[in-house]
N, C-alpha and C. Protein backbone atom coordinates (compact mmCIF):
# COMPACT_ATOMS: atom_id res chain seq x y z
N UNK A 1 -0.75 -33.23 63.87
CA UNK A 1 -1.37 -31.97 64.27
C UNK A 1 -1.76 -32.04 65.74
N UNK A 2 -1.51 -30.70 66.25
CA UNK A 2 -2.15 -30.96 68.13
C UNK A 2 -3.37 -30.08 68.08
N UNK A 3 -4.10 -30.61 69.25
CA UNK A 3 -5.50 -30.34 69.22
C UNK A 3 -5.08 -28.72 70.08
N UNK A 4 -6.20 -27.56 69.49
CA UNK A 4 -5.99 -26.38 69.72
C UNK A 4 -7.11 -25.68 70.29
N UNK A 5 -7.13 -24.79 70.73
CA UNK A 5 -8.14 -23.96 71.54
C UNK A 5 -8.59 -23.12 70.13
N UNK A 6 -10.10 -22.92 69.63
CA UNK A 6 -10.42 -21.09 68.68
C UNK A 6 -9.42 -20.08 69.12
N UNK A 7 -9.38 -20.23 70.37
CA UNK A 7 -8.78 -19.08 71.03
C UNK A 7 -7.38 -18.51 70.92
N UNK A 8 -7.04 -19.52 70.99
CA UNK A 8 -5.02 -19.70 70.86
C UNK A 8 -4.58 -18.38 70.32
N UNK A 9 -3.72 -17.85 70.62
CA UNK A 9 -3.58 -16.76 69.54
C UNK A 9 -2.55 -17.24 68.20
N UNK A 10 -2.44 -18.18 67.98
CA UNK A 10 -2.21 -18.49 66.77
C UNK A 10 -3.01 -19.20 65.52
N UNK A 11 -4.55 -19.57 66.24
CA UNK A 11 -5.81 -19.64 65.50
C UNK A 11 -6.22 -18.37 65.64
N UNK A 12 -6.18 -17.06 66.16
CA UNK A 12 -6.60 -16.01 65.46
C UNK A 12 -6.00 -15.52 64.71
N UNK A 13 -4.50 -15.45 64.76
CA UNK A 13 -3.81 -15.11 64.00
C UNK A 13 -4.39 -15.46 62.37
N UNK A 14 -4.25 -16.89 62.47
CA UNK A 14 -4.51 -17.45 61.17
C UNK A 14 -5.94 -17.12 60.25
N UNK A 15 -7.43 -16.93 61.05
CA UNK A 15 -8.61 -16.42 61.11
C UNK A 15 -8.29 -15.05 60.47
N UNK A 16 -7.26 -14.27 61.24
CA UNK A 16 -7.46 -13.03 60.77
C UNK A 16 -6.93 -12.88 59.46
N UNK A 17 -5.48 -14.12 59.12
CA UNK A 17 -5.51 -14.08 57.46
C UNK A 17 -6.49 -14.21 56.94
N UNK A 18 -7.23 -15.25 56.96
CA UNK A 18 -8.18 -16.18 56.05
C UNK A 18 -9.20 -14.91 55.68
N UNK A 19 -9.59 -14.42 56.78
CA UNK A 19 -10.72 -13.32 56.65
C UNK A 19 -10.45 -12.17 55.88
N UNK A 20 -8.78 -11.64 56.11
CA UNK A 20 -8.59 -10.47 55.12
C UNK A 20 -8.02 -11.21 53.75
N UNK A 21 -8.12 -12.43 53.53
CA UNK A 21 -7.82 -13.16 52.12
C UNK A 21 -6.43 -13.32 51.61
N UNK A 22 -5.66 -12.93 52.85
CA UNK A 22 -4.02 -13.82 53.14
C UNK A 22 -4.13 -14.52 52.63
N UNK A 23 -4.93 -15.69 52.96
CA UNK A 23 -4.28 -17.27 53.03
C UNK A 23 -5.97 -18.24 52.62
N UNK A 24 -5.77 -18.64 52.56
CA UNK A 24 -7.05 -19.85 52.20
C UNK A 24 -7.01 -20.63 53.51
N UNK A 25 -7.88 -21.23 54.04
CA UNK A 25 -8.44 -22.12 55.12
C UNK A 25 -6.97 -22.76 54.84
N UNK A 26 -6.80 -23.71 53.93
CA UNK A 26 -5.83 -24.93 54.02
C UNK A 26 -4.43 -24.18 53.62
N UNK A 27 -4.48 -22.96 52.98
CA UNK A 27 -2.81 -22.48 53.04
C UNK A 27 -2.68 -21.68 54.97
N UNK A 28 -3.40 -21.41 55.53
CA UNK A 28 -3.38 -21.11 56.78
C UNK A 28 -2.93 -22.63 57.37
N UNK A 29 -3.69 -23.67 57.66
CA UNK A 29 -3.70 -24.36 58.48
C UNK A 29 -2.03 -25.23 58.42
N UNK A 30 -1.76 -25.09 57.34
CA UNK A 30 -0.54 -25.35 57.14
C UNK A 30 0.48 -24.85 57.20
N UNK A 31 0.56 -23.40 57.30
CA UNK A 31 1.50 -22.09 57.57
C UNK A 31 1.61 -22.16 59.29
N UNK A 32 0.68 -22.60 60.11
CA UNK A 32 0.35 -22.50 61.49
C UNK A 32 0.46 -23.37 62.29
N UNK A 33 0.41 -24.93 61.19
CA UNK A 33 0.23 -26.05 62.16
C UNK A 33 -0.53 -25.90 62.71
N UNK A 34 -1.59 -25.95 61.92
CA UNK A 34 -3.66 -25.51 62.64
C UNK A 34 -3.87 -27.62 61.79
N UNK A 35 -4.69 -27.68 62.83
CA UNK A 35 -5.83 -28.46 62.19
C UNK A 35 -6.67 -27.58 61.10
N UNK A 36 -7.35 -27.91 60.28
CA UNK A 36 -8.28 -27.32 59.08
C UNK A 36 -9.37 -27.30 59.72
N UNK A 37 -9.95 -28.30 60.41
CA UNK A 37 -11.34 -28.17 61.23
C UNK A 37 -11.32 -27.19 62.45
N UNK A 38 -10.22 -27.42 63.25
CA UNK A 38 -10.44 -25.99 64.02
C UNK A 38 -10.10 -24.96 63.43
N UNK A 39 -9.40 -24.46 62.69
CA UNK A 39 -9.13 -22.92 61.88
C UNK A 39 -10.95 -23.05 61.55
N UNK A 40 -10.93 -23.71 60.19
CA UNK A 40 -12.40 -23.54 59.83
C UNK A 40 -13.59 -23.26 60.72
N UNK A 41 -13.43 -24.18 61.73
CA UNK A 41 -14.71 -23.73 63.00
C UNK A 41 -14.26 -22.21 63.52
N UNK A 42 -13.37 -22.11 63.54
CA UNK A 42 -12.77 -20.68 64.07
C UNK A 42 -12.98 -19.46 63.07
N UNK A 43 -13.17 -19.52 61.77
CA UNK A 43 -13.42 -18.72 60.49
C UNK A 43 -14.82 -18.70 61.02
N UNK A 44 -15.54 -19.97 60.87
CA UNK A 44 -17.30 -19.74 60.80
C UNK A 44 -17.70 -18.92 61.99
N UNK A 45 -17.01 -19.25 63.23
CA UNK A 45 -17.13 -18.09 64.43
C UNK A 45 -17.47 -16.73 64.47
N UNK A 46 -15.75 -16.48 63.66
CA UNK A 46 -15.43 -15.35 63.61
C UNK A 46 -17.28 -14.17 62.73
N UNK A 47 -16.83 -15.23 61.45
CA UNK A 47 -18.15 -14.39 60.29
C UNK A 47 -19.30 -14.76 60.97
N UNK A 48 -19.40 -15.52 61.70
CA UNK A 48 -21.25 -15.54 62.24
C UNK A 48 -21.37 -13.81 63.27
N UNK A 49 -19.88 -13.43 64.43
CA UNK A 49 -20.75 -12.93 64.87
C UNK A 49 -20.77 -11.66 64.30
N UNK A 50 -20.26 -10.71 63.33
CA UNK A 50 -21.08 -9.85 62.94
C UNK A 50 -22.28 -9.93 62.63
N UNK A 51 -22.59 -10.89 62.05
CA UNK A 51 -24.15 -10.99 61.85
C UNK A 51 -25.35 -11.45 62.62
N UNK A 52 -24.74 -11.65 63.69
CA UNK A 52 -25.72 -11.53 64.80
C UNK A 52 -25.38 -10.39 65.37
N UNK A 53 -24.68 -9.61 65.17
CA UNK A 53 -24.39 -8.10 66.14
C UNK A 53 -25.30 -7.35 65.10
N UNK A 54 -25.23 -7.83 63.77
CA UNK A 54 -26.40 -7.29 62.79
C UNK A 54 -27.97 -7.58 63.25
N UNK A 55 -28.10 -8.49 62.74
CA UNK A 55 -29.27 -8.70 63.88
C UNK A 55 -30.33 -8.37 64.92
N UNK A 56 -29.37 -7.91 66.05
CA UNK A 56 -29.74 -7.42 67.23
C UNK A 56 -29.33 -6.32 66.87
N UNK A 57 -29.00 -5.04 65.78
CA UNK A 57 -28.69 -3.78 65.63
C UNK A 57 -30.60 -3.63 64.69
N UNK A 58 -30.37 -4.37 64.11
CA UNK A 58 -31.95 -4.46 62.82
C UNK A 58 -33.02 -4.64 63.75
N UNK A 59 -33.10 -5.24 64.63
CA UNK A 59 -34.24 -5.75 65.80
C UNK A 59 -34.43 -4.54 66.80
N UNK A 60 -33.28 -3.54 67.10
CA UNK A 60 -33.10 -2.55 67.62
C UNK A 60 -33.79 -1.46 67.26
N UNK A 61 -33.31 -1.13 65.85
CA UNK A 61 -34.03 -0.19 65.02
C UNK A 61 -35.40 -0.33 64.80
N UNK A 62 -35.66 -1.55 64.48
CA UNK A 62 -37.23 -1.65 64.27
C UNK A 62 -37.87 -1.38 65.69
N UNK A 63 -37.45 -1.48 66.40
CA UNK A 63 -38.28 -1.35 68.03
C UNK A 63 -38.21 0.08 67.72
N UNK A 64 -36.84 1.01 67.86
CA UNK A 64 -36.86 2.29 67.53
C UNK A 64 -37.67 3.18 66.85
N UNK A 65 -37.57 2.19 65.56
CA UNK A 65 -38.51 2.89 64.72
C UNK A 65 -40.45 3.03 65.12
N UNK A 66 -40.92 2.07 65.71
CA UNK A 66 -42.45 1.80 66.33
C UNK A 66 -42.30 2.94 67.16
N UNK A 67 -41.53 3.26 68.14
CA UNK A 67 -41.83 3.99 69.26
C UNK A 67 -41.46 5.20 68.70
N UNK A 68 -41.07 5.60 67.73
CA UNK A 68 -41.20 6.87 66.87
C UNK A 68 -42.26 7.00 66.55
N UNK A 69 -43.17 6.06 66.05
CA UNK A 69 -44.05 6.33 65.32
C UNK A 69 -44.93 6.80 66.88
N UNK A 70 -45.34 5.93 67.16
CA UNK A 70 -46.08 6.45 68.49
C UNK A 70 -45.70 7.54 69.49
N UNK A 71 -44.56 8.25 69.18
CA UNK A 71 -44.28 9.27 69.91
C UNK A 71 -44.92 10.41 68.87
N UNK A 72 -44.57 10.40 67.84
CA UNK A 72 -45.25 11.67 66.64
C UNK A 72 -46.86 11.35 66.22
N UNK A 73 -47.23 9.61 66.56
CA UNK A 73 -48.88 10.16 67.20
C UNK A 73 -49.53 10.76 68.42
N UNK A 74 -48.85 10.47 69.44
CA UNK A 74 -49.10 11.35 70.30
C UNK A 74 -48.85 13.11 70.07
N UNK A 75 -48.10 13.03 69.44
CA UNK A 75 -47.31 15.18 69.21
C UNK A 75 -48.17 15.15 68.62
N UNK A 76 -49.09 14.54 67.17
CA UNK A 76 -50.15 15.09 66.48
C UNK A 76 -51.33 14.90 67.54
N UNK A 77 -51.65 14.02 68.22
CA UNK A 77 -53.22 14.04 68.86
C UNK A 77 -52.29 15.42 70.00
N UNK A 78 -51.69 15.73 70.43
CA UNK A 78 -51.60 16.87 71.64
C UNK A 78 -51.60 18.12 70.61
N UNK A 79 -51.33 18.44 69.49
CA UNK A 79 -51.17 19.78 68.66
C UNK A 79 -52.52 19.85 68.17
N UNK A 80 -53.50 19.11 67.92
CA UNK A 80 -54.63 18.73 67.79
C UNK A 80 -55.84 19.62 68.79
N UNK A 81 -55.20 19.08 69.76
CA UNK A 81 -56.31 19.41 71.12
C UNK A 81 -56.29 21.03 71.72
């Protein structure tokens, strides 16, 4: 096996089977002439970063959501006065 970049476009290639359920980690790495440890590090990549784009979307909203609230206490203390 030769040592490969995540990047290669033939470790995404293979990532993008594994992920839509083509191929299994080890029927990929063998269809590709992937190492299993880089495909695999390249799978865990891939699925971590939606969920940090999740994350920082949930951390977003909640900020969003506070400064809502404090914008419609202010509209009630000004409809008030």
């Amino acid at each position: 096996m030769r040592s490969i970049s995540r990047n290669h476009p033939l470790v995404l290639e293979a990532v993008h089977k594994v992920l839509s359920e083509q191929f299994s980690i080890s029927e990929a790495a063998e269809q590709y002439a992937l190492p299993k440890r880089t495909l695999y590090d390249a799978v865990r990549l891939a699925q971590a970063k939606p969920k940090q784009q999740s994350n920082k979307l949930n951390a977003t909203k909640q900020l969003l959501e506070q400064h809502l609230k404090e914008v419609e206490q202010t509209l009630r203390g000004l409809q008030h006065s």
